[in-house]
C-alpha atoms as a PDB file:
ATOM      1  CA  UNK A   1      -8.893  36.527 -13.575  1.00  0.00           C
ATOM      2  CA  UNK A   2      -8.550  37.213  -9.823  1.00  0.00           C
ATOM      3  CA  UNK A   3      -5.797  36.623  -7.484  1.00  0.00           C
ATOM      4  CA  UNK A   4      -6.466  34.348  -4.924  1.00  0.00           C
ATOM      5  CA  UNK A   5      -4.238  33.212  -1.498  1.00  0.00           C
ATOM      6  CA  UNK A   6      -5.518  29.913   0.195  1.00  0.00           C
ATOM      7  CA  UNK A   7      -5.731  31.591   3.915  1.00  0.00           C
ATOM      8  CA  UNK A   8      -3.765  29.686   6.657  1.00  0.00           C
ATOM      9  CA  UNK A   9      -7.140  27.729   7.736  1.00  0.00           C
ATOM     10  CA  UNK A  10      -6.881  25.982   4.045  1.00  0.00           C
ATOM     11  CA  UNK A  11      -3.506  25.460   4.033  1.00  0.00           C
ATOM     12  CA  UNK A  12      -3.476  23.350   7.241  1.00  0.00           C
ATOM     13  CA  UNK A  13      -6.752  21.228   6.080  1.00  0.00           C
ATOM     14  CA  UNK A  14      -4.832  20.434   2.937  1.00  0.00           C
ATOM     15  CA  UNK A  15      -1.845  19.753   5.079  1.00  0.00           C
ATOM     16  CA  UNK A  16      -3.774  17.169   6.670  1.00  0.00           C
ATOM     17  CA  UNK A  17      -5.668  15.366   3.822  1.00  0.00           C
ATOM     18  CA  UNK A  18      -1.957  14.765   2.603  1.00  0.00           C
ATOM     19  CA  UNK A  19      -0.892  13.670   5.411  1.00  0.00           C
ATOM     20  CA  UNK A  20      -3.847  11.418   5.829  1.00  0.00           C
ATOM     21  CA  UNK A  21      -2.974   9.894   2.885  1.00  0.00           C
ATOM     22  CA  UNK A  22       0.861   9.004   3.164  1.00  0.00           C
ATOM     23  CA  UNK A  23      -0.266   7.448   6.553  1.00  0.00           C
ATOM     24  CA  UNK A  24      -2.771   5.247   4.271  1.00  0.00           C
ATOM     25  CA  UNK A  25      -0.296   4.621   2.006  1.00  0.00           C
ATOM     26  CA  UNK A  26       2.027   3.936   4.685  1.00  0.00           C
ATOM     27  CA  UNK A  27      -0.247   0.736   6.263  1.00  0.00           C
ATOM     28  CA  UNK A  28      -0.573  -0.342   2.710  1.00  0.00           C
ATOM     29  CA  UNK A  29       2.880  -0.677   1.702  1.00  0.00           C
ATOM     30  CA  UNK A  30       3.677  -2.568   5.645  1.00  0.00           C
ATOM     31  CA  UNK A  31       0.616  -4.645   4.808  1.00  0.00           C
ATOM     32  CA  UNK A  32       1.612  -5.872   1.339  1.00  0.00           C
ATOM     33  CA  UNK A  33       5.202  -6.207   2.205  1.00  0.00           C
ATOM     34  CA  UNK A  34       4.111  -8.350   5.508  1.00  0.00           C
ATOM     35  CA  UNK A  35       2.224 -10.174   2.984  1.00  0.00           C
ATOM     36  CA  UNK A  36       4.750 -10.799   0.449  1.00  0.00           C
ATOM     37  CA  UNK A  37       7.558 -12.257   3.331  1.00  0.00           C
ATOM     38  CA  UNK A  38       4.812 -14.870   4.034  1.00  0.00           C
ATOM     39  CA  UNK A  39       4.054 -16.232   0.891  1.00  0.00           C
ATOM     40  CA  UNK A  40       7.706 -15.758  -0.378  1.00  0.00           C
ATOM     41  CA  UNK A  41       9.069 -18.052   2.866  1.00  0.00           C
END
């Protein structure tokens, strides 16, 4: 087994995939909660 360290280059595209993701989850959860006050009245 070899030690491995992600070099900084990795780190900051992983960095952004996550963040890409909480900003999808983000319009999701605004979406579905406009939704919701529509329907609910």
């Amino acid at each position: 087994m070899t030690e491995y360290a992600p070099t900084l280059q990795e780190i900051i595209i992983t960095l952004g995939v996550y963040a890409a993701g909480f900003l999808v989850l983000t319009i999701l959860y605004k979406l579905a909660t406009q939704v919701k006050e529509e329907v609910g009245g």
